[in-house]
C-alpha atoms as a PDB file:
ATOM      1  CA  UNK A   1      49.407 -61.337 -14.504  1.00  0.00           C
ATOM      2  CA  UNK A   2      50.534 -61.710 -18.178  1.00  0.00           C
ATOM      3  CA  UNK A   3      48.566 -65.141 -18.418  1.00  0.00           C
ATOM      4  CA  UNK A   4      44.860 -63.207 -17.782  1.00  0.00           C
ATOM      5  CA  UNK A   5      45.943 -60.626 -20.549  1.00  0.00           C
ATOM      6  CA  UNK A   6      45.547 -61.254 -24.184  1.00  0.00           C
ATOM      7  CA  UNK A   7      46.903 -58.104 -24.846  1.00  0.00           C
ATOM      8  CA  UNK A   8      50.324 -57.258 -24.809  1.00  0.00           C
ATOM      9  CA  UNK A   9      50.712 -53.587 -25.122  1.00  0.00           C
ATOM     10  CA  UNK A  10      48.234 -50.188 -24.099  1.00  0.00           C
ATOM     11  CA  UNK A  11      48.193 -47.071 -26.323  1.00  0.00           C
ATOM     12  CA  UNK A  12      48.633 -43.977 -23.946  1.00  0.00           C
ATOM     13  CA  UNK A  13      46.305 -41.492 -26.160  1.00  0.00           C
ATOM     14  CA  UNK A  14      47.800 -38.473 -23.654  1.00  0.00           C
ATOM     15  CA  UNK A  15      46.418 -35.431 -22.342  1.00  0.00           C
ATOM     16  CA  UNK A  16      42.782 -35.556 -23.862  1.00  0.00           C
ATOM     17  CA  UNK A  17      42.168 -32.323 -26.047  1.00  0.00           C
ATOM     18  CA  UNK A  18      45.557 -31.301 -27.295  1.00  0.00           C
ATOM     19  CA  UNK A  19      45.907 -32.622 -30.406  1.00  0.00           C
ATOM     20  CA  UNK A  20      48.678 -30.333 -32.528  1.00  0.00           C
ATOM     21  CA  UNK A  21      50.020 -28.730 -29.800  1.00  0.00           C
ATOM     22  CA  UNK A  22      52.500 -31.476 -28.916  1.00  0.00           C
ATOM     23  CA  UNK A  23      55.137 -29.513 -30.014  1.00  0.00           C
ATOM     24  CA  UNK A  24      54.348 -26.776 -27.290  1.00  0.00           C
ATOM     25  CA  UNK A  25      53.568 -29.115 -24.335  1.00  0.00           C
ATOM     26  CA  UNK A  26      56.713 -30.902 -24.967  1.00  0.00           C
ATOM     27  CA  UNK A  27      58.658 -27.647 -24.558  1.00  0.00           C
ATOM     28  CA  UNK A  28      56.905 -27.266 -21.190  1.00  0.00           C
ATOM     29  CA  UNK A  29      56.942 -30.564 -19.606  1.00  0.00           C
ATOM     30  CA  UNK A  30      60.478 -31.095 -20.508  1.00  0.00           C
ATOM     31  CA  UNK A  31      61.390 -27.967 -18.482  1.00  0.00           C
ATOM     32  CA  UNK A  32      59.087 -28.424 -15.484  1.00  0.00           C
ATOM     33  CA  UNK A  33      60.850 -31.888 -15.137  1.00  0.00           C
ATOM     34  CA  UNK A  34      64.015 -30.703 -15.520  1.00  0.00           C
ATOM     35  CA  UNK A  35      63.642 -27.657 -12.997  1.00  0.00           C
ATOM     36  CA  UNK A  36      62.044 -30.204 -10.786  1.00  0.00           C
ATOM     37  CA  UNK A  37      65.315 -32.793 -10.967  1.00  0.00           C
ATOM     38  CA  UNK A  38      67.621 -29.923 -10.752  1.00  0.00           C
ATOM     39  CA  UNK A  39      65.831 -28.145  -7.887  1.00  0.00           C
ATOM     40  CA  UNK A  40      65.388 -31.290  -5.962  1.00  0.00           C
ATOM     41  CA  UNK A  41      68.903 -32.443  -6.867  1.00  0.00           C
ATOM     42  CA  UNK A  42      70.512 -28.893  -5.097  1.00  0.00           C
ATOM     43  CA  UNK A  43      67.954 -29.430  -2.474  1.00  0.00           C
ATOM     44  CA  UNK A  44      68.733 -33.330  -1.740  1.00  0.00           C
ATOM     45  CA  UNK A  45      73.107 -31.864  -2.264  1.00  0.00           C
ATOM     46  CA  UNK A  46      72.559 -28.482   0.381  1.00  0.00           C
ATOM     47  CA  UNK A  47      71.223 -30.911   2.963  1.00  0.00           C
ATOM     48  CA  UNK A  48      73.824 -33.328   2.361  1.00  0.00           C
ATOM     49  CA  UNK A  49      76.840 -31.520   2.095  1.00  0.00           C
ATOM     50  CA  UNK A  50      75.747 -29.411   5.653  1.00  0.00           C
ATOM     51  CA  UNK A  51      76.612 -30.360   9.034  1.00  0.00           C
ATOM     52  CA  UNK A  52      73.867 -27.955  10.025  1.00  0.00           C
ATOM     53  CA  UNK A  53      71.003 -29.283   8.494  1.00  0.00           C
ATOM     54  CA  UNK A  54      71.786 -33.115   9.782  1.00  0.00           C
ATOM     55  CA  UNK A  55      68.557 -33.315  11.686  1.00  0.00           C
ATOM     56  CA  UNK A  56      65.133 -35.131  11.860  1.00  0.00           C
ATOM     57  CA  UNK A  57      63.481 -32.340  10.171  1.00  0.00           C
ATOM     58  CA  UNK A  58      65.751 -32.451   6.916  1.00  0.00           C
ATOM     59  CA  UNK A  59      66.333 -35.607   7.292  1.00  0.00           C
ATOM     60  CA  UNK A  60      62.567 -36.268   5.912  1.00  0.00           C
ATOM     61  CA  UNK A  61      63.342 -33.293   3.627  1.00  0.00           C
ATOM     62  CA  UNK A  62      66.410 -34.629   1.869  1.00  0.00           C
ATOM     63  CA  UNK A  63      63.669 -37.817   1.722  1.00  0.00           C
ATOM     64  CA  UNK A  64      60.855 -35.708   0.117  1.00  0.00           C
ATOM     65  CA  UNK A  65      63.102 -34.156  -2.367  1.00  0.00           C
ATOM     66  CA  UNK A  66      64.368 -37.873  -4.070  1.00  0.00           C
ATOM     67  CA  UNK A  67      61.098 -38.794  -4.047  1.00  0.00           C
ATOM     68  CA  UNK A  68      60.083 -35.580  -6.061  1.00  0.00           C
ATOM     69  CA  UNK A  69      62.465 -36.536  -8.162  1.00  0.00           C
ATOM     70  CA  UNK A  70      61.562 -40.303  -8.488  1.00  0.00           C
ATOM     71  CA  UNK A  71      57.833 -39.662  -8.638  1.00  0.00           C
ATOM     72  CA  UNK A  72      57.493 -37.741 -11.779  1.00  0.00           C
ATOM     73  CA  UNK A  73      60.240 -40.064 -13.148  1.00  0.00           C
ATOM     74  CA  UNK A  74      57.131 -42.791 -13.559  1.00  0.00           C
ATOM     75  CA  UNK A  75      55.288 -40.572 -15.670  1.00  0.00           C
ATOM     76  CA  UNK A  76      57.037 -38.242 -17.449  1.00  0.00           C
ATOM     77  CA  UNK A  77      60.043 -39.793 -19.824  1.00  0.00           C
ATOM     78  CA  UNK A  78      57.384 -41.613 -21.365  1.00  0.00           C
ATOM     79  CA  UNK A  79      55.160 -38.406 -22.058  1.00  0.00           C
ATOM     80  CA  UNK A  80      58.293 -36.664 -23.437  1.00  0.00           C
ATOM     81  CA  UNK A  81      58.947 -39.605 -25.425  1.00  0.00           C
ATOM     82  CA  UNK A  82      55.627 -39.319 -27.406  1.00  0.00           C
ATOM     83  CA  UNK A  83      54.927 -36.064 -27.560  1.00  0.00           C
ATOM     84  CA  UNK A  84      58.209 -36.248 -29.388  1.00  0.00           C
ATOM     85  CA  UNK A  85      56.444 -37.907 -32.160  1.00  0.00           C
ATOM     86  CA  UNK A  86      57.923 -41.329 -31.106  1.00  0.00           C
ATOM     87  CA  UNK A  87      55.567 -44.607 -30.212  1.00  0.00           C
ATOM     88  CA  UNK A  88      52.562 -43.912 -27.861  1.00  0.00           C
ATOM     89  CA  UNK A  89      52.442 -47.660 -27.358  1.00  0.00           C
ATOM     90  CA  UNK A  90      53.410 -49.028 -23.859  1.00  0.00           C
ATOM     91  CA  UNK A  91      53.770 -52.864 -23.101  1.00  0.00           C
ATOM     92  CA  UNK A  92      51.473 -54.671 -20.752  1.00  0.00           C
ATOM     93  CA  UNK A  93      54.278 -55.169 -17.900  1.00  0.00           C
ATOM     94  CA  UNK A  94      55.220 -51.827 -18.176  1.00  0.00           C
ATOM     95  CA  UNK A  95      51.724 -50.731 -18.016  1.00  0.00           C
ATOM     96  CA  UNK A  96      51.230 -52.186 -14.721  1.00  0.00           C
ATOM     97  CA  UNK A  97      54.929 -51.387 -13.315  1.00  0.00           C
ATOM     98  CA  UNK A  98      53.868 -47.600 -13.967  1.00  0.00           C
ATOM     99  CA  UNK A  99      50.621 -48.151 -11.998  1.00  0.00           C
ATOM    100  CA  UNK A 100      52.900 -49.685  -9.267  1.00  0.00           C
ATOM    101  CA  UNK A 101      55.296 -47.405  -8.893  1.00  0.00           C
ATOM    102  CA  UNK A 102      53.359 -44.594  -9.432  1.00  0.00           C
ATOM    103  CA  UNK A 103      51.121 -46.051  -6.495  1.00  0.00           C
ATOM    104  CA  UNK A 104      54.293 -47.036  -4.222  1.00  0.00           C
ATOM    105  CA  UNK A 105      55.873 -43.520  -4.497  1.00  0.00           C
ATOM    106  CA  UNK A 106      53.014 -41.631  -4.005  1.00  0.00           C
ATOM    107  CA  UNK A 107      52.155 -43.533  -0.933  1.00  0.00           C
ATOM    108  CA  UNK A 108      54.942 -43.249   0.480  1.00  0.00           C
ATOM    109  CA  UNK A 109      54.941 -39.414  -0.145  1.00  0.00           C
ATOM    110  CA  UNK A 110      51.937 -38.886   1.400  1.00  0.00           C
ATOM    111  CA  UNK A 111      52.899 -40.877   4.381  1.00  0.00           C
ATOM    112  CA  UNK A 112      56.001 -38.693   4.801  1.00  0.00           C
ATOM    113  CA  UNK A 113      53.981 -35.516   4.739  1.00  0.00           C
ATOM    114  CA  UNK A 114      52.696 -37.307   8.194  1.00  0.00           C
ATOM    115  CA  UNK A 115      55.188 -37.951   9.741  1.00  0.00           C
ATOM    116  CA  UNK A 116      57.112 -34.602   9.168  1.00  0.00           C
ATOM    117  CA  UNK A 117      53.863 -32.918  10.228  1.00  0.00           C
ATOM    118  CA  UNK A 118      54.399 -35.474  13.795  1.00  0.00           C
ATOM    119  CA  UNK A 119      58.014 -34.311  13.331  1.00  0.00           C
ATOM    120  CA  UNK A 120      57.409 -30.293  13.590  1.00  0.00           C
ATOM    121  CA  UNK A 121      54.401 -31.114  16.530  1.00  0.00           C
ATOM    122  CA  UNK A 122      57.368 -33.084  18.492  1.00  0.00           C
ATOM    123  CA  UNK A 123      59.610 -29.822  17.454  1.00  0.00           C
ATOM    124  CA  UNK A 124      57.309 -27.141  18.513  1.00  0.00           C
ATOM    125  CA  UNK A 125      54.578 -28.740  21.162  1.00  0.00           C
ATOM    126  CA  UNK A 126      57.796 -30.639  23.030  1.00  0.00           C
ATOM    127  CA  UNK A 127      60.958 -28.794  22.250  1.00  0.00           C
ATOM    128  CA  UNK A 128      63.033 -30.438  24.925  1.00  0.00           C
ATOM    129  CA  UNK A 129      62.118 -33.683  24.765  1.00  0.00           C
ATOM    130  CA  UNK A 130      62.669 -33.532  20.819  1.00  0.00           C
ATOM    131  CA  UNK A 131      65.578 -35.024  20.246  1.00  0.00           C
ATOM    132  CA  UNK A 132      65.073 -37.510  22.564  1.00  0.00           C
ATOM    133  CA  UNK A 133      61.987 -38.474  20.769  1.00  0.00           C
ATOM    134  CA  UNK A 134      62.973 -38.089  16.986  1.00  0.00           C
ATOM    135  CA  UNK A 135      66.588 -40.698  17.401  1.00  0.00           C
ATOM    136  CA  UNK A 136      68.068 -41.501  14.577  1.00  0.00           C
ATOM    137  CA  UNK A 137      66.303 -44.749  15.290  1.00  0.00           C
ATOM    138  CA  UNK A 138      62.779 -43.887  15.299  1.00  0.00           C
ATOM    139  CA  UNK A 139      63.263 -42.169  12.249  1.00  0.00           C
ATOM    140  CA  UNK A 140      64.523 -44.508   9.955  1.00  0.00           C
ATOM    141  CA  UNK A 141      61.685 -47.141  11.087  1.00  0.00           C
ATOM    142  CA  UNK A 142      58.956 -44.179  10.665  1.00  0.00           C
ATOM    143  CA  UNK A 143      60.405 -44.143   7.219  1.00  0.00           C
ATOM    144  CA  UNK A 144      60.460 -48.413   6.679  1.00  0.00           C
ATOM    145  CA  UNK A 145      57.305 -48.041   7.940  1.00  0.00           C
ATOM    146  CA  UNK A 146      56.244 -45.267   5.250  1.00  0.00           C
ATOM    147  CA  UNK A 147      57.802 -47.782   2.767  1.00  0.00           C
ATOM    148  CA  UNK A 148      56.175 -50.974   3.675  1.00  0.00           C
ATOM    149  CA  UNK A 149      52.442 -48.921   3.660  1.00  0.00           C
ATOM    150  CA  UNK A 150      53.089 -47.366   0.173  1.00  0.00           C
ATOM    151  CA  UNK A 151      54.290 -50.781  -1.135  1.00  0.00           C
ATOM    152  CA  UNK A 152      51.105 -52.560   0.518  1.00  0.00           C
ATOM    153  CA  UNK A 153      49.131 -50.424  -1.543  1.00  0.00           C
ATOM    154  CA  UNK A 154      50.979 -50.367  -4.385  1.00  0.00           C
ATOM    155  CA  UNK A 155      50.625 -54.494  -4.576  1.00  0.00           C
ATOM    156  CA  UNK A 156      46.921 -54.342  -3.794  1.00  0.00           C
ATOM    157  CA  UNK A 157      45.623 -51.967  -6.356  1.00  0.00           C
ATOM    158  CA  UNK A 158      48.037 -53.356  -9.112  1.00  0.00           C
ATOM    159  CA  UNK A 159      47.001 -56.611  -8.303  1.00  0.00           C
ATOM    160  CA  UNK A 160      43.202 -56.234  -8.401  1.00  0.00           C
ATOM    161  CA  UNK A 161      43.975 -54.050 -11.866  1.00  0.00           C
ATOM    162  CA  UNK A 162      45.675 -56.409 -13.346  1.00  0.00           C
ATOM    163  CA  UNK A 163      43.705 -59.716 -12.464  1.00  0.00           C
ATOM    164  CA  UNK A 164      41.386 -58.743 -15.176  1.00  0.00           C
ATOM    165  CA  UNK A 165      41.154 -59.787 -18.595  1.00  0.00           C
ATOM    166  CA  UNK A 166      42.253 -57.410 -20.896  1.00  0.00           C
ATOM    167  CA  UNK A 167      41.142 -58.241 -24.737  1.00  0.00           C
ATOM    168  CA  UNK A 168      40.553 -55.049 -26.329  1.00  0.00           C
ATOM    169  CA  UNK A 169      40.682 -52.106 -27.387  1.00  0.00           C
ATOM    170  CA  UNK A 170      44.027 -51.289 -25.794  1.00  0.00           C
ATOM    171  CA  UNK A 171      43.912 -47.210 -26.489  1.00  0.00           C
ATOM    172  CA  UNK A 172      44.636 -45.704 -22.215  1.00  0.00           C
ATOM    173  CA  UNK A 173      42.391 -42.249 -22.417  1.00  0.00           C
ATOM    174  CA  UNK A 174      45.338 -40.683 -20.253  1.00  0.00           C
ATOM    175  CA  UNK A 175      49.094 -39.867 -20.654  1.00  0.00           C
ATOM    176  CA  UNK A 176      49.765 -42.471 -18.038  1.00  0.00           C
ATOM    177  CA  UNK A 177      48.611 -46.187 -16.891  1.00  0.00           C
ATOM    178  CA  UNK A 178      46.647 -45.088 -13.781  1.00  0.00           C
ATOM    179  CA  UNK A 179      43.418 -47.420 -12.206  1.00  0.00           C
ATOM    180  CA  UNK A 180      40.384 -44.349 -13.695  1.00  0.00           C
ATOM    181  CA  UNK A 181      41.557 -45.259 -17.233  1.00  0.00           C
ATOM    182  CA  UNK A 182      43.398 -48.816 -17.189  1.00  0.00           C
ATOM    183  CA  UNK A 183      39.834 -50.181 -15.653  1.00  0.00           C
ATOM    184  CA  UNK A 184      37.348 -49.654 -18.364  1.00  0.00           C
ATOM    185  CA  UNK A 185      39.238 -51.505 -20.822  1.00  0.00           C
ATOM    186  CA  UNK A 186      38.747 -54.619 -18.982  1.00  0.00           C
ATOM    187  CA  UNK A 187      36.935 -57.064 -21.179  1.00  0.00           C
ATOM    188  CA  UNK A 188      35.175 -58.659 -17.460  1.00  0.00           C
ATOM    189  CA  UNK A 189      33.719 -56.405 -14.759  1.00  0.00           C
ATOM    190  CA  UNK A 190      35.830 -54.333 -13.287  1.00  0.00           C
ATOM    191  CA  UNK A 191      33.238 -53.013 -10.591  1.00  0.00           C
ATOM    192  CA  UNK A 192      35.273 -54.476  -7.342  1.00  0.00           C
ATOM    193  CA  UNK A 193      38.526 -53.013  -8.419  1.00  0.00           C
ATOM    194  CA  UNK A 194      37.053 -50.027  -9.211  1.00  0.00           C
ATOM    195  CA  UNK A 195      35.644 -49.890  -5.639  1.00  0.00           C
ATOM    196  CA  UNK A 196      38.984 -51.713  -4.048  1.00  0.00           C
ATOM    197  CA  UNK A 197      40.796 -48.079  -5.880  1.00  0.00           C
ATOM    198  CA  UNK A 198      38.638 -45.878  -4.402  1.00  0.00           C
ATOM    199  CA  UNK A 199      38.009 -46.769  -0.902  1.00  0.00           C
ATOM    200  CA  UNK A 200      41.937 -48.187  -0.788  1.00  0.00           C
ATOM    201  CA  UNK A 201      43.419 -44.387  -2.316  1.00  0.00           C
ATOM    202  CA  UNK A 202      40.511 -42.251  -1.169  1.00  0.00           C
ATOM    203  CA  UNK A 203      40.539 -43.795   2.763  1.00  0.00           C
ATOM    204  CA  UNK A 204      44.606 -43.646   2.858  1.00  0.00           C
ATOM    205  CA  UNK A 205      44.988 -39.887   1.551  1.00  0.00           C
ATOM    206  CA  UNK A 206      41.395 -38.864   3.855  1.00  0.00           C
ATOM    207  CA  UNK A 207      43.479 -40.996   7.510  1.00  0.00           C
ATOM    208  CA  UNK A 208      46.819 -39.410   6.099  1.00  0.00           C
ATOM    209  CA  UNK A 209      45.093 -35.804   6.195  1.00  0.00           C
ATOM    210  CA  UNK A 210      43.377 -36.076   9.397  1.00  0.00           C
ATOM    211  CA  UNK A 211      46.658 -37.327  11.361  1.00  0.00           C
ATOM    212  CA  UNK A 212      48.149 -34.369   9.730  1.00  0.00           C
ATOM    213  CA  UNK A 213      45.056 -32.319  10.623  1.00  0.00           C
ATOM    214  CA  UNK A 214      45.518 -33.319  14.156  1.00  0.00           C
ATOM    215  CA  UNK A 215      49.103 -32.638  14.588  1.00  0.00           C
ATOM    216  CA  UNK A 216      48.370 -29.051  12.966  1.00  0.00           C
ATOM    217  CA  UNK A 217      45.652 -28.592  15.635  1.00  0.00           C
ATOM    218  CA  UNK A 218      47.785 -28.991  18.526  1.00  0.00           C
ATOM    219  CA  UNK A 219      50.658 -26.982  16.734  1.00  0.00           C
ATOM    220  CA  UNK A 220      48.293 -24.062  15.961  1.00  0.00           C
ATOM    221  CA  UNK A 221      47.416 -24.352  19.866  1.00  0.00           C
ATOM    222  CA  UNK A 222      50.899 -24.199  21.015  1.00  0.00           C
ATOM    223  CA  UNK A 223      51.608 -21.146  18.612  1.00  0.00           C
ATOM    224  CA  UNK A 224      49.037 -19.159  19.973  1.00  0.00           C
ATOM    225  CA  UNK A 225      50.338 -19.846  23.880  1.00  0.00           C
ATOM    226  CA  UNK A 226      53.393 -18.125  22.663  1.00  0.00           C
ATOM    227  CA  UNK A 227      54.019 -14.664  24.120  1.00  0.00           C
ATOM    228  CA  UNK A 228      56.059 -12.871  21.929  1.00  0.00           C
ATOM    229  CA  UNK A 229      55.054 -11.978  18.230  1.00  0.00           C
ATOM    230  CA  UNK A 230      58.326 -12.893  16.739  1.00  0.00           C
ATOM    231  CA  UNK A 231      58.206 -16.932  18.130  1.00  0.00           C
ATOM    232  CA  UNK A 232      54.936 -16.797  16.764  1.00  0.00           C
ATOM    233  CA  UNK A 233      56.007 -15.986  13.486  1.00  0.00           C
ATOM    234  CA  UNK A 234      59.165 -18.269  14.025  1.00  0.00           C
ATOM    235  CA  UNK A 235      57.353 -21.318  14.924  1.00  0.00           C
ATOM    236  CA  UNK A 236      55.043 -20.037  11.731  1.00  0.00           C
ATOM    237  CA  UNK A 237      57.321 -19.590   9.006  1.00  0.00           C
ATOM    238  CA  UNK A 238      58.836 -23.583   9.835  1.00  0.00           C
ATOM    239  CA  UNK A 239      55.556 -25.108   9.012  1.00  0.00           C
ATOM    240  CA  UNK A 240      54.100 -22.875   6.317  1.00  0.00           C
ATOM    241  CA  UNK A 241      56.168 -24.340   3.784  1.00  0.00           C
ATOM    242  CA  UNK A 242      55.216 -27.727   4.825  1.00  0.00           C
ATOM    243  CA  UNK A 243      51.087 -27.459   4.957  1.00  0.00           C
ATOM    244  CA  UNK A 244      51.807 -25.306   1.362  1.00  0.00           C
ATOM    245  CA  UNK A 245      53.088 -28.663   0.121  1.00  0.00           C
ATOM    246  CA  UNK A 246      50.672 -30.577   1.950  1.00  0.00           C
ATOM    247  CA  UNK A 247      47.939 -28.239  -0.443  1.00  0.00           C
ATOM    248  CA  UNK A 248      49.387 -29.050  -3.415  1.00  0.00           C
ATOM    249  CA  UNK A 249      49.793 -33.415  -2.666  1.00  0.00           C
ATOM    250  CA  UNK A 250      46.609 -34.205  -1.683  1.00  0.00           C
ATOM    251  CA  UNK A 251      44.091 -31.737  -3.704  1.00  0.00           C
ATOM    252  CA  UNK A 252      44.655 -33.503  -6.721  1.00  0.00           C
ATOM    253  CA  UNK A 253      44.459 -36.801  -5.088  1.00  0.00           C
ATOM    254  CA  UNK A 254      41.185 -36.484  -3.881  1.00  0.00           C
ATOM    255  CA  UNK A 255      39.658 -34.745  -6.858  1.00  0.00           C
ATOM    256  CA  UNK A 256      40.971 -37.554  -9.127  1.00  0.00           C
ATOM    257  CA  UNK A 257      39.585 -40.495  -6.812  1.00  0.00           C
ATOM    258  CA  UNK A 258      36.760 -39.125  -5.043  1.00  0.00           C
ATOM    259  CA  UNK A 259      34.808 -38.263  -7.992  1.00  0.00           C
ATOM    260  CA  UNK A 260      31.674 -40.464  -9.255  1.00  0.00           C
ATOM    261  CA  UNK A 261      31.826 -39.579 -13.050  1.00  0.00           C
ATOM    262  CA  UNK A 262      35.652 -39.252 -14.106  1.00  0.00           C
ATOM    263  CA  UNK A 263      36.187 -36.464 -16.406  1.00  0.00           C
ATOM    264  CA  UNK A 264      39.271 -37.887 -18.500  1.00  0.00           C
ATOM    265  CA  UNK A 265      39.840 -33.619 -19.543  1.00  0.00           C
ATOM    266  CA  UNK A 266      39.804 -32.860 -15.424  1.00  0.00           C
ATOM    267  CA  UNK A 267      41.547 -35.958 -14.316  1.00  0.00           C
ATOM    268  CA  UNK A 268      44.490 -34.855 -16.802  1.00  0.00           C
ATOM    269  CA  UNK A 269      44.815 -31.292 -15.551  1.00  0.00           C
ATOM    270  CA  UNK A 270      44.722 -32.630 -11.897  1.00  0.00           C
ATOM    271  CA  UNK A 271      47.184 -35.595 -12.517  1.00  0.00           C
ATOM    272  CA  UNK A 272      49.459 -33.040 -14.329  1.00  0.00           C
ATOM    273  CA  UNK A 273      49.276 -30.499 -11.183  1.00  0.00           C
ATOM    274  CA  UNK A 274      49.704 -33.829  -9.038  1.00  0.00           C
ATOM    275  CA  UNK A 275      52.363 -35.809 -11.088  1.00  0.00           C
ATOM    276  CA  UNK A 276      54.728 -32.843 -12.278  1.00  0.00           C
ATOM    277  CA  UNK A 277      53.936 -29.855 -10.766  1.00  0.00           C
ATOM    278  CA  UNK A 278      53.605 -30.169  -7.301  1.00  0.00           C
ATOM    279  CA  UNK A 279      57.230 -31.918  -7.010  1.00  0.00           C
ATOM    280  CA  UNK A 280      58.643 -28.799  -8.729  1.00  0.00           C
ATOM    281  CA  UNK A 281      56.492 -26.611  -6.718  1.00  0.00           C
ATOM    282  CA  UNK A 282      58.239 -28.417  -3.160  1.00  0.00           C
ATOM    283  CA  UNK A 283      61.582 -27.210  -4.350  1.00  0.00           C
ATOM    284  CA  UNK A 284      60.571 -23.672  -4.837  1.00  0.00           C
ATOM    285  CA  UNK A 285      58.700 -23.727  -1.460  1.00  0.00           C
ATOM    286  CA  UNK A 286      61.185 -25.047   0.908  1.00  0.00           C
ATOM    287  CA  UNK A 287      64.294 -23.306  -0.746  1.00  0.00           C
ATOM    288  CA  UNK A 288      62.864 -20.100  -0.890  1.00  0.00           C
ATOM    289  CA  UNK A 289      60.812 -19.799   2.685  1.00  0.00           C
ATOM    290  CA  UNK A 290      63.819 -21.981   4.638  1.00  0.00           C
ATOM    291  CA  UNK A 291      66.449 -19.939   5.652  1.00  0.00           C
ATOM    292  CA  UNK A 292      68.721 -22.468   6.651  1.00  0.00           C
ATOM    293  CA  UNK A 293      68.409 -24.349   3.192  1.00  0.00           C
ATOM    294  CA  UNK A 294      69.111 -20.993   1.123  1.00  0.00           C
ATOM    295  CA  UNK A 295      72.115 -20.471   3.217  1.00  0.00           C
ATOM    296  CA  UNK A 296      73.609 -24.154   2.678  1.00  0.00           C
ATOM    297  CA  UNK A 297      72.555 -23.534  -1.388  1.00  0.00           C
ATOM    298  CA  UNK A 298      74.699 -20.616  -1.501  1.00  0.00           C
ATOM    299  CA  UNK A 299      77.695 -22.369  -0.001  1.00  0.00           C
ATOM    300  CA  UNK A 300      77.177 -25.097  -2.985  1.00  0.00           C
ATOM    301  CA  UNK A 301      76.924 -22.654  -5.309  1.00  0.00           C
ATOM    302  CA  UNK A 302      80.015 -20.933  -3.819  1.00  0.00           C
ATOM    303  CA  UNK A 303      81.522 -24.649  -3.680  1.00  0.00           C
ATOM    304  CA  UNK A 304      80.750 -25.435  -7.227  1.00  0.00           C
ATOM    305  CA  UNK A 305      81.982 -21.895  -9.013  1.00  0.00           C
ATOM    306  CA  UNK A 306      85.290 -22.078  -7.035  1.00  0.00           C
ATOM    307  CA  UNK A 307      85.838 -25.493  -8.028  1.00  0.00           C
ATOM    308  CA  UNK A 308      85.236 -24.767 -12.072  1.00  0.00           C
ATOM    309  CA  UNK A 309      87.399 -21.316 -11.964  1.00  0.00           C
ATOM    310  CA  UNK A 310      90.136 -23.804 -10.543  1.00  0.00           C
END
């Protein structure tokens, strides 16, 4: 890629409209990413460290909290760094590695919030049959699966980025190197990758949502066939926390790519929401509405205060 460029760094301008108040979003970001490593960390350790919770279902939740702890890794050291008053300048490979990863994790994210959605249909439509369905098996190849779709994307839209000539100017209208603001610095048209981004990010996240849609459908169905008020609220209360999550993942995605006109101001807000809030928000969600997860918490907590008083 480096032989099309003639550039060899971008200039990440940040969050547009927030000049002199670096200070204060510093203060901010660096404790929404910290909360978000720390709650995904105990999250990623209570699953771990319990017998109980060695199942399909946290399984892909021990899953979903590294990768909401990798996925804001992409963007956020860097955002810290200059809003620290230290260089906004980024090289050209690490441009495109933070459009790739950033790309590859979220993929793979969104694919996940699939097949846990399949996982709690198998759970609640076909409760004895589940874990003959969900072996240990099938879930680690729905997972390589998840992997190899997120990392097809990933290649395609960095390629078809990064094919381009690149001459000048080199200032990124964003706090990261995404395809909306990498693209109109291209110095040749950038019309087919801009279309190649948006049918490639906007038709994944739309078939992600509908198979997620469907499985929802059929669990809604099976809820209401269920007698007794409490199994309804039961069978409830285990997905609630995952369509929340589901809410707050794909929103922002399809604001960002779906739009004809990108508002750089908008497209900020949403990729903020999308990039570093939303992985702190999945800790809160599925530690505080999952029983089972506060109760394994408070035994590492327990764990942890008995070991320092030792």
């Amino acid at each position: 890629m480096g032989n099309h460029s003639l550039l060899n760094e971008f200039i990440l301008l940040g969050i547009p409209q927030t000049e002199g108040l670096e200070t204060v979003l510093l203060a901010i970001f660096s404790s929404i990413y910290l909360f978000t490593l720390l709650g995904n960390l105990l999250i990623f350790t209570a699953i771990i460290s319990s017998s109980t919770l060695h199942t399909p279902m946290y399984f892909f939740l021990g899953l979903l909290s590294v990768f909401d702890m990798l996925f804001p890794s992409v963007t956020c050291p860097k955002m810290l760094f200059y809003l620290s008053g230290l260089s906004r300048a980024i090289s050209y490979k690490g441009c495109a590695a933070q459009l790739f990863f950033y790309h590859l994790l979220g993929s793979t994210e969104g694919c996940l919030y699939s097949v846990m959605a399949y996982d709690r249909y198998v759970a609640i439509c076909h409760p004895l049959r589940y874990m003959l369905i969900r072996k240990p098996a099938v879930c680690v190849s729905l997972v390589t699966v998840a992997l190899l779709v997120g990392c097809l994307q990933a290649t395609t839209l960095t390629s078809f980025t990064f094919q381009l000539t690149y001459c000048g100017p080199s200032q990124v209208d964003h706090f990261f190197c995404d395809i909306p603001a990498v693209l109109p610095l291209a110095c040749t048209d950038s019309s087919l990758a801009q279309r190649v981004g948006s049918i490639n990010v906007g038709l994944l996240a739309l078939t992600l949502l509908f198979s997620i849609c469907v499985s929802y459908t059929h669990i809604g169905m099976a809820i209401l066939r269920i007698r007794s008020a409490e199994g309804r609220q039961k069978a409830f209360s285990t997905c609630s926390a995952h369509l929340t999550a589901i809410l707050c993942a794909y929103g922002p995605v399809i604001i960002i790519y779906l739009q004809r006109t990108p508002n750089p101001l908008l497209g900020a807000v949403v990729q903020i929401l999308n990039n570093i809030v939303s992985p702190m928000l999945n800790s809160l969600i599925y530690s505080l509405r999952n029983k089972e997860v506060k109760r394994s918490l408070k035994r590492v907590f327990q764990i942890a205060v008995f070991s320092v008083q030792q």
